[in-house]
N, C-alpha and C. Protein backbone atom coordinates (compact mmCIF):
# COMPACT_ATOMS: atom_id res chain seq x y z
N UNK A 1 -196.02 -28.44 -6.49
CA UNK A 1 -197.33 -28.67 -7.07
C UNK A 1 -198.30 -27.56 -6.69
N UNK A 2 -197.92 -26.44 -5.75
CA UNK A 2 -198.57 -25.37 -5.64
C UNK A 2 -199.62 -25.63 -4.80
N UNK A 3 -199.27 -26.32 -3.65
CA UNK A 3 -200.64 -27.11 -2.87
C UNK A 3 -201.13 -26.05 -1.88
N UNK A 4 -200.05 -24.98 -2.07
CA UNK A 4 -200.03 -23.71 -0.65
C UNK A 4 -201.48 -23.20 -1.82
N UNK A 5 -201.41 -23.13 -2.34
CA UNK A 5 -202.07 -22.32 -3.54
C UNK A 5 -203.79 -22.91 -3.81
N UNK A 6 -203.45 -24.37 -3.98
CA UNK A 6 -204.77 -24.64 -3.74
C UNK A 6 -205.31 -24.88 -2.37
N UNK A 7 -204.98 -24.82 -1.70
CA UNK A 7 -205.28 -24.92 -0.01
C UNK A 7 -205.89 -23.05 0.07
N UNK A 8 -204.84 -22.15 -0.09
CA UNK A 8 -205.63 -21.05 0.11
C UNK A 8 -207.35 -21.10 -0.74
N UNK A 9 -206.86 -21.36 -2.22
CA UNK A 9 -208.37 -21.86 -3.05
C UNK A 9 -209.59 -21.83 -1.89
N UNK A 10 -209.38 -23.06 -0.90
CA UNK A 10 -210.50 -23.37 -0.44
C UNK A 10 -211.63 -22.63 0.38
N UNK A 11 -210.86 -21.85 1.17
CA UNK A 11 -210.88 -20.73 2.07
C UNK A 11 -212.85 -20.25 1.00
N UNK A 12 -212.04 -19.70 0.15
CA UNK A 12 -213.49 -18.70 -0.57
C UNK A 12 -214.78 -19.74 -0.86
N UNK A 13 -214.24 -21.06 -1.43
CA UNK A 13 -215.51 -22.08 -1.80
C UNK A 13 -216.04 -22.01 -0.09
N UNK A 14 -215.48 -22.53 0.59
CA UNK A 14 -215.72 -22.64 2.17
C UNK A 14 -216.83 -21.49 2.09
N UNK A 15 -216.76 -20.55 2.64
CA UNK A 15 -217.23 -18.96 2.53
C UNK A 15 -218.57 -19.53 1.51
N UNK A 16 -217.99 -19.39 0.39
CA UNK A 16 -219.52 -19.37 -0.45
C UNK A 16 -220.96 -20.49 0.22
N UNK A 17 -219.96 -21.75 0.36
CA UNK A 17 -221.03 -22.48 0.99
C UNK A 17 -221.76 -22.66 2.08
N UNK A 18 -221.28 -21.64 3.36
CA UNK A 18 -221.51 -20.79 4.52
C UNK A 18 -222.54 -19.93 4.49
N UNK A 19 -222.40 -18.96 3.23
CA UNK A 19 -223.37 -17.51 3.66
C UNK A 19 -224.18 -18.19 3.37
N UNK A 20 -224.98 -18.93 2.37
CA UNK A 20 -226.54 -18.65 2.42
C UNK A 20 -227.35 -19.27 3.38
N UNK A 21 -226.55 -20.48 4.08
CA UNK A 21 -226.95 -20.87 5.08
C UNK A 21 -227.21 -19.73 6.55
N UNK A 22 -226.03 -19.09 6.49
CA UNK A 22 -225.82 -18.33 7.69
C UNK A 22 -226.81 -16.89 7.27
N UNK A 23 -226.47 -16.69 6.02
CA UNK A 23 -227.27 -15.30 5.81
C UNK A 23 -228.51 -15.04 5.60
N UNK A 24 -229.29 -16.34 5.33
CA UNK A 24 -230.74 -16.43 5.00
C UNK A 24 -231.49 -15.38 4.39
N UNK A 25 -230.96 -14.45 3.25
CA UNK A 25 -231.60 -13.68 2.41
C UNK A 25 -231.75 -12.50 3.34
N UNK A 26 -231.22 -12.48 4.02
CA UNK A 26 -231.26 -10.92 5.15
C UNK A 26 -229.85 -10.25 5.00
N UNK A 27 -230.34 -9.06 4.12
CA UNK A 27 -229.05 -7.77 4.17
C UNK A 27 -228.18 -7.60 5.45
N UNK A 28 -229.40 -7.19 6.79
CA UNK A 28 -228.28 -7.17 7.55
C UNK A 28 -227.20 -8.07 7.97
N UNK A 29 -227.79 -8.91 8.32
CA UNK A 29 -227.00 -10.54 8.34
C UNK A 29 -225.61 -10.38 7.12
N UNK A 30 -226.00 -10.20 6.36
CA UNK A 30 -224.70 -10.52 5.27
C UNK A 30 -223.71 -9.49 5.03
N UNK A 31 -224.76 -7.77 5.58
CA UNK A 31 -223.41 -7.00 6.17
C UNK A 31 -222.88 -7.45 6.92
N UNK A 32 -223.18 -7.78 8.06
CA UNK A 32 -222.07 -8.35 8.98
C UNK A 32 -221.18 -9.16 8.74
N UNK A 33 -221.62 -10.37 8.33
CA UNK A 33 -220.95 -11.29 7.41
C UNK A 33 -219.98 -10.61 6.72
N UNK A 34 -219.98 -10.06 5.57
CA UNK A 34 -219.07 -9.68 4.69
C UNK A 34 -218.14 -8.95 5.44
N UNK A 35 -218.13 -7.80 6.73
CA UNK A 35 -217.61 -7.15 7.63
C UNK A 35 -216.33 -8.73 8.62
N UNK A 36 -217.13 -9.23 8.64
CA UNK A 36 -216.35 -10.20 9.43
C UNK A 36 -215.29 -11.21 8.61
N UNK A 37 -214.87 -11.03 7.23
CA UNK A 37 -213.87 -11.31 6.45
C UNK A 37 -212.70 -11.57 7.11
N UNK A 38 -212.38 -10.34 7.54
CA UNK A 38 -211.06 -10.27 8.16
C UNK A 38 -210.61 -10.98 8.95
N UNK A 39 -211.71 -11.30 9.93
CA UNK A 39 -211.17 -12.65 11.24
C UNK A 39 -211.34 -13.97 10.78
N UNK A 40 -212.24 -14.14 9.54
CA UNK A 40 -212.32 -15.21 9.14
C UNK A 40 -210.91 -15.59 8.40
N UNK A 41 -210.32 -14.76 7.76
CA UNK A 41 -209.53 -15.63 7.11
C UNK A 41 -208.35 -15.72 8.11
N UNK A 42 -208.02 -15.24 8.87
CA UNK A 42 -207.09 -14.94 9.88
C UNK A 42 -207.66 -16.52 10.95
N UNK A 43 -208.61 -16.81 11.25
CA UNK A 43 -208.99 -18.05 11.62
C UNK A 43 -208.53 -18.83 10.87
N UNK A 44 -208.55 -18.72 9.31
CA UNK A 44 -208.37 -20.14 8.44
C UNK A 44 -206.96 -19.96 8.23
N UNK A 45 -206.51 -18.88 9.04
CA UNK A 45 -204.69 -18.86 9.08
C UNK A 45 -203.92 -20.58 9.50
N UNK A 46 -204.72 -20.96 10.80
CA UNK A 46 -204.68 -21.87 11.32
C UNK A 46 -204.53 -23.23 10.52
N UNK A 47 -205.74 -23.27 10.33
CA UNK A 47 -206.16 -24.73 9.45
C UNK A 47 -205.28 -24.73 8.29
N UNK A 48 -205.02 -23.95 7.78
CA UNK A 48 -204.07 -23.70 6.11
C UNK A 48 -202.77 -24.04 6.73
N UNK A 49 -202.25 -23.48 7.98
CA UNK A 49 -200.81 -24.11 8.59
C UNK A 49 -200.83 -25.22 8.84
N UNK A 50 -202.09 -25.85 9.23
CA UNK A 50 -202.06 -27.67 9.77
C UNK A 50 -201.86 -28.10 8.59
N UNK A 51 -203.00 -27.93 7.37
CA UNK A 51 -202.97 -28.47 6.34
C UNK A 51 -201.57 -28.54 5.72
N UNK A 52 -200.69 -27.64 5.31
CA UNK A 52 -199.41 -27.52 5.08
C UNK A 52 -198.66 -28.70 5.78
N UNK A 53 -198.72 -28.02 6.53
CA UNK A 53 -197.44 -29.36 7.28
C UNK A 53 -197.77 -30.46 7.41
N UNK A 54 -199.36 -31.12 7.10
CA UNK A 54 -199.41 -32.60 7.38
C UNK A 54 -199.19 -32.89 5.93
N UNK A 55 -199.26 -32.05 4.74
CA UNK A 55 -199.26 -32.63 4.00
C UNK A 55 -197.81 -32.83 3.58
N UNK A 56 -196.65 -31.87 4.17
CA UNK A 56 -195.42 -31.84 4.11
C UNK A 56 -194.78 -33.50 4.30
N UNK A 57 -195.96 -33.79 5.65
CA UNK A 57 -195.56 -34.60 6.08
C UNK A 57 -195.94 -36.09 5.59
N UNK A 58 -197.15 -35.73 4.88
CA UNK A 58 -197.14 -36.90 4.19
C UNK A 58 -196.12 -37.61 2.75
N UNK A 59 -195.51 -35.73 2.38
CA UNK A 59 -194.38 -36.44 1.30
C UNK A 59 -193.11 -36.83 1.92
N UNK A 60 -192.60 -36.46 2.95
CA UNK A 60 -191.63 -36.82 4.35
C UNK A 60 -191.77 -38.10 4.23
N UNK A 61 -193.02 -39.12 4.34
CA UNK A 61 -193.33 -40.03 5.08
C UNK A 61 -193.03 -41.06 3.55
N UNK A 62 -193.29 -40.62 2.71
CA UNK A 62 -192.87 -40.85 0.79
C UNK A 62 -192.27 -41.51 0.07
N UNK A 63 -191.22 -40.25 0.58
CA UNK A 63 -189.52 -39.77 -0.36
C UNK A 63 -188.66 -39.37 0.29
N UNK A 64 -187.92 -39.39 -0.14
CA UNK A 64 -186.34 -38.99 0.92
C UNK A 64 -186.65 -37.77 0.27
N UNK A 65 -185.49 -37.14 1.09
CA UNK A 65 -185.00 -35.57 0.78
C UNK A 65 -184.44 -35.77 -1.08
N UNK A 66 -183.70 -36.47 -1.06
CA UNK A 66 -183.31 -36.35 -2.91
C UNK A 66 -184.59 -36.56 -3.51
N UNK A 67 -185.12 -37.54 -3.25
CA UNK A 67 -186.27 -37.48 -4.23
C UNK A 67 -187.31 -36.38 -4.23
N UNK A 68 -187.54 -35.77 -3.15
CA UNK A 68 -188.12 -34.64 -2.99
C UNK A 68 -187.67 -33.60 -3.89
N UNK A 69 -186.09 -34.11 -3.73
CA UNK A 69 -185.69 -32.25 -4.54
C UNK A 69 -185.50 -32.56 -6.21
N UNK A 70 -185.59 -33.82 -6.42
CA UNK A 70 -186.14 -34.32 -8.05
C UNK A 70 -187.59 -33.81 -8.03
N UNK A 71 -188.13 -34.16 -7.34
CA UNK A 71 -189.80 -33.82 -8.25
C UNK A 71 -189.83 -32.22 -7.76
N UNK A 72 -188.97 -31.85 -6.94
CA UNK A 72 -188.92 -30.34 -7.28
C UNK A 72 -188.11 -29.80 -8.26
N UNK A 73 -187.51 -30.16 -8.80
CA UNK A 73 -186.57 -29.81 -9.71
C UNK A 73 -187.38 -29.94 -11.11
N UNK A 74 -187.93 -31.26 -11.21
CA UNK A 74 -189.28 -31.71 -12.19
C UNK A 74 -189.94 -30.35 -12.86
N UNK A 75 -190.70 -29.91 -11.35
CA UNK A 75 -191.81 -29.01 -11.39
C UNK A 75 -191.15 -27.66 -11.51
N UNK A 76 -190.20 -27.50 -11.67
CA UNK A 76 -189.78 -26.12 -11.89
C UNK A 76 -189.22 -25.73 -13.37
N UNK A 77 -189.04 -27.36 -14.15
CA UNK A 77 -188.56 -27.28 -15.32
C UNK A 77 -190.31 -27.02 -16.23
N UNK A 78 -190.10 -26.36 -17.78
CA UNK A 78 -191.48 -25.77 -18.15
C UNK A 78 -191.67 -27.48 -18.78
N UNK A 79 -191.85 -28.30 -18.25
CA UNK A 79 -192.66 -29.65 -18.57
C UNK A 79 -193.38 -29.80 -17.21
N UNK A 80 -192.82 -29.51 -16.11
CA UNK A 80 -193.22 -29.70 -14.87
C UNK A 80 -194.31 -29.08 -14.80
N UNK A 81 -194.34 -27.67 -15.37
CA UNK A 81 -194.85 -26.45 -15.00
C UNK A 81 -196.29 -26.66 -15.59
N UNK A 82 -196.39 -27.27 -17.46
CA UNK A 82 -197.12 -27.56 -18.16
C UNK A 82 -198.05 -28.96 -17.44
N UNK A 83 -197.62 -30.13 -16.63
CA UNK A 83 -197.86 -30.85 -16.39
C UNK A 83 -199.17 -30.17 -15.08
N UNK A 84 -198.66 -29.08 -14.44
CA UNK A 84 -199.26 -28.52 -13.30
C UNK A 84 -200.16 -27.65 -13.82
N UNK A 85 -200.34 -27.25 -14.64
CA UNK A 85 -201.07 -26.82 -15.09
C UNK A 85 -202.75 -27.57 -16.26
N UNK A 86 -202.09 -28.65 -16.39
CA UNK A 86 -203.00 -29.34 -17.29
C UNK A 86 -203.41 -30.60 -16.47
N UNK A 87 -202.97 -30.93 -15.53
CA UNK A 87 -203.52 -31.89 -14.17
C UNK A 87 -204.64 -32.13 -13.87
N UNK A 88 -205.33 -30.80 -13.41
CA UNK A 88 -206.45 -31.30 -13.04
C UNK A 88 -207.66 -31.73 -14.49
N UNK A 89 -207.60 -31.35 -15.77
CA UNK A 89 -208.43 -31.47 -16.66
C UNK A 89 -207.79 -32.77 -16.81
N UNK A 90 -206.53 -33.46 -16.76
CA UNK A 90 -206.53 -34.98 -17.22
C UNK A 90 -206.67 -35.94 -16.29
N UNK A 91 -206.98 -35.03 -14.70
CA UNK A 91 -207.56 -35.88 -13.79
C UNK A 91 -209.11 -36.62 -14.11
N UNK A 92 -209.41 -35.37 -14.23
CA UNK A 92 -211.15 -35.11 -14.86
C UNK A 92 -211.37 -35.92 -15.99
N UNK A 93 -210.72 -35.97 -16.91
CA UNK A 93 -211.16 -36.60 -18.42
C UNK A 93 -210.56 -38.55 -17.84
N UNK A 94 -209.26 -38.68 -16.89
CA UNK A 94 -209.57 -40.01 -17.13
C UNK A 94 -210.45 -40.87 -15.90
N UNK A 95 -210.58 -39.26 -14.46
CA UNK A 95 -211.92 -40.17 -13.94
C UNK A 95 -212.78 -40.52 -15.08
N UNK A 96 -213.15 -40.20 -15.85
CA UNK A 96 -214.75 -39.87 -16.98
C UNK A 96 -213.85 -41.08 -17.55
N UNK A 97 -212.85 -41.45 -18.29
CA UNK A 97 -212.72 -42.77 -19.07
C UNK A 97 -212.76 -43.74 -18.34
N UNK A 98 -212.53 -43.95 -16.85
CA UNK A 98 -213.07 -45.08 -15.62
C UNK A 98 -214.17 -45.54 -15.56
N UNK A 99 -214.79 -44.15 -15.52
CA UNK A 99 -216.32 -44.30 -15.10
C UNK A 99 -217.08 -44.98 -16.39
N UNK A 100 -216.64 -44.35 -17.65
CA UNK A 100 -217.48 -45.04 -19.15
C UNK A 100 -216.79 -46.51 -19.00
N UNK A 101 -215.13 -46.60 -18.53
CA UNK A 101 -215.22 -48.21 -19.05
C UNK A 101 -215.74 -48.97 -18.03
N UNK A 102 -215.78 -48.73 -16.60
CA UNK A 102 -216.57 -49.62 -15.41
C UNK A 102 -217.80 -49.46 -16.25
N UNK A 103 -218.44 -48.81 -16.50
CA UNK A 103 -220.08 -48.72 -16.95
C UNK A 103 -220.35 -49.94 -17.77
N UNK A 104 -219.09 -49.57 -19.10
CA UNK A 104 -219.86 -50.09 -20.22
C UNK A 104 -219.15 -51.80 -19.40
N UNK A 105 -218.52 -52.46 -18.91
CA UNK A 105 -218.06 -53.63 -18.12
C UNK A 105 -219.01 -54.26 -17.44
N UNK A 106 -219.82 -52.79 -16.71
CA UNK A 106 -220.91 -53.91 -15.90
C UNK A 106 -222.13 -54.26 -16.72
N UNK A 107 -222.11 -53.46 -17.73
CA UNK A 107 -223.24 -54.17 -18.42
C UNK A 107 -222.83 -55.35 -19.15
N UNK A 108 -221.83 -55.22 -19.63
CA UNK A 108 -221.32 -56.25 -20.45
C UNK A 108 -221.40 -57.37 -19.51
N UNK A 109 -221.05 -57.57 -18.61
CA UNK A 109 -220.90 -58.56 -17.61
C UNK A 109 -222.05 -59.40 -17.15
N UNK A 110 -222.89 -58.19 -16.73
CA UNK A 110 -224.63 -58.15 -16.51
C UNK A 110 -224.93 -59.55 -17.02
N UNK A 111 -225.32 -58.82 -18.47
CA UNK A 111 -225.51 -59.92 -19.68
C UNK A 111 -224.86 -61.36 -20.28
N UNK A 112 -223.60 -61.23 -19.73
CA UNK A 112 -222.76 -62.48 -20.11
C UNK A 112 -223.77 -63.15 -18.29
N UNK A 113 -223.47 -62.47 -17.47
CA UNK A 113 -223.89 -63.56 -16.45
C UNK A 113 -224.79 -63.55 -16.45
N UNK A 114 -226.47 -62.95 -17.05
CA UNK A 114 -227.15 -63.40 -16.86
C UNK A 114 -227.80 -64.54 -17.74
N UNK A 115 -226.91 -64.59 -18.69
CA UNK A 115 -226.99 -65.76 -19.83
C UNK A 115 -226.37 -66.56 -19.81
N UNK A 116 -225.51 -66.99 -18.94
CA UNK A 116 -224.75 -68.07 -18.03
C UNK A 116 -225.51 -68.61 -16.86
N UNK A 117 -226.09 -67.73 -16.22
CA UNK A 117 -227.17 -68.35 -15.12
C UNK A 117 -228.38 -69.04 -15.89
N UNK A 118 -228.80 -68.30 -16.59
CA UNK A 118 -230.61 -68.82 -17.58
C UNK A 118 -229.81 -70.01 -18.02
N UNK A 119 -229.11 -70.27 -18.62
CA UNK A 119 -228.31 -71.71 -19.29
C UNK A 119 -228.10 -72.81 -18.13
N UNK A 120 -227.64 -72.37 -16.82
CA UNK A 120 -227.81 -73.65 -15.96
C UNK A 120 -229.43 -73.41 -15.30
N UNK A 121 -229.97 -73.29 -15.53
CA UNK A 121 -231.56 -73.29 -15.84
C UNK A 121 -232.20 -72.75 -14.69
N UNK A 122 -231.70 -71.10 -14.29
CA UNK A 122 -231.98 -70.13 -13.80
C UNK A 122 -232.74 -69.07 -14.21
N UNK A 123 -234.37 -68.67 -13.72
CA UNK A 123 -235.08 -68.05 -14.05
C UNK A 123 -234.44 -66.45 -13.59
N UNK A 124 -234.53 -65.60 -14.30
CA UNK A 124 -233.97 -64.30 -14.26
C UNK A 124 -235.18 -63.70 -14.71
């Protein structure tokens, strides 16, 4: 699923949401900053190895070894590949169909109960 891949991802968002705090609109400050790249990511060497292996370990904890090497086998076939690639937009589109049908539910609901309460002769 390329998780080495989005795990590195984070590294730069990290970074972005750092400097302006740390750099406060001062050049020198953000030379340095930008100079200090190198140890930074070499720091996030670390955290990207924890991250890896706990998450190794959370499919360990899962699936057996066969089933592991099915959904690797999955993801290497071009349906797998297509599926990994179009993931996160059908993550996105059916949070958004959750969120419209909880919405349009609680109103619906709203209204059925609050016209169930006014009927046993509850002021609303």
């Amino acid at each position: 699923m390329k998780l080495s891949d989005q795990y590195k991802a984070l590294l730069p968002a990290i970074l972005l949401t750092l400097k302006p705090a740390l750099v406060q609109d001062r050049p020198e400050i953000e030379r340095d900053y930008d100079a200090m790249m190198p140890m930074i990511v070499d720091a996030f060497g670390s955290y990207y190895a924890a991250m890896i292996n706990d998450i190794a370990t959370v499919y360990a904890n899962n699936f057996t070894v066969g089933e592991l090497r099915q959904i690797d086998a999955f993801y290497r076939q071009p349906v797998g590949q297509e599926f990994l690639e179009k993931a996160q937009a059908i993550t996105q589109q059916s949070n958004q169909v959750g969120q419209d049908a909880s919405r349009k539910a609680a109103e619906d609901l709203r209204t059925r109960l609050t016209e169930a309460l006014r009927q046993k002769g509850h002021k609303l």
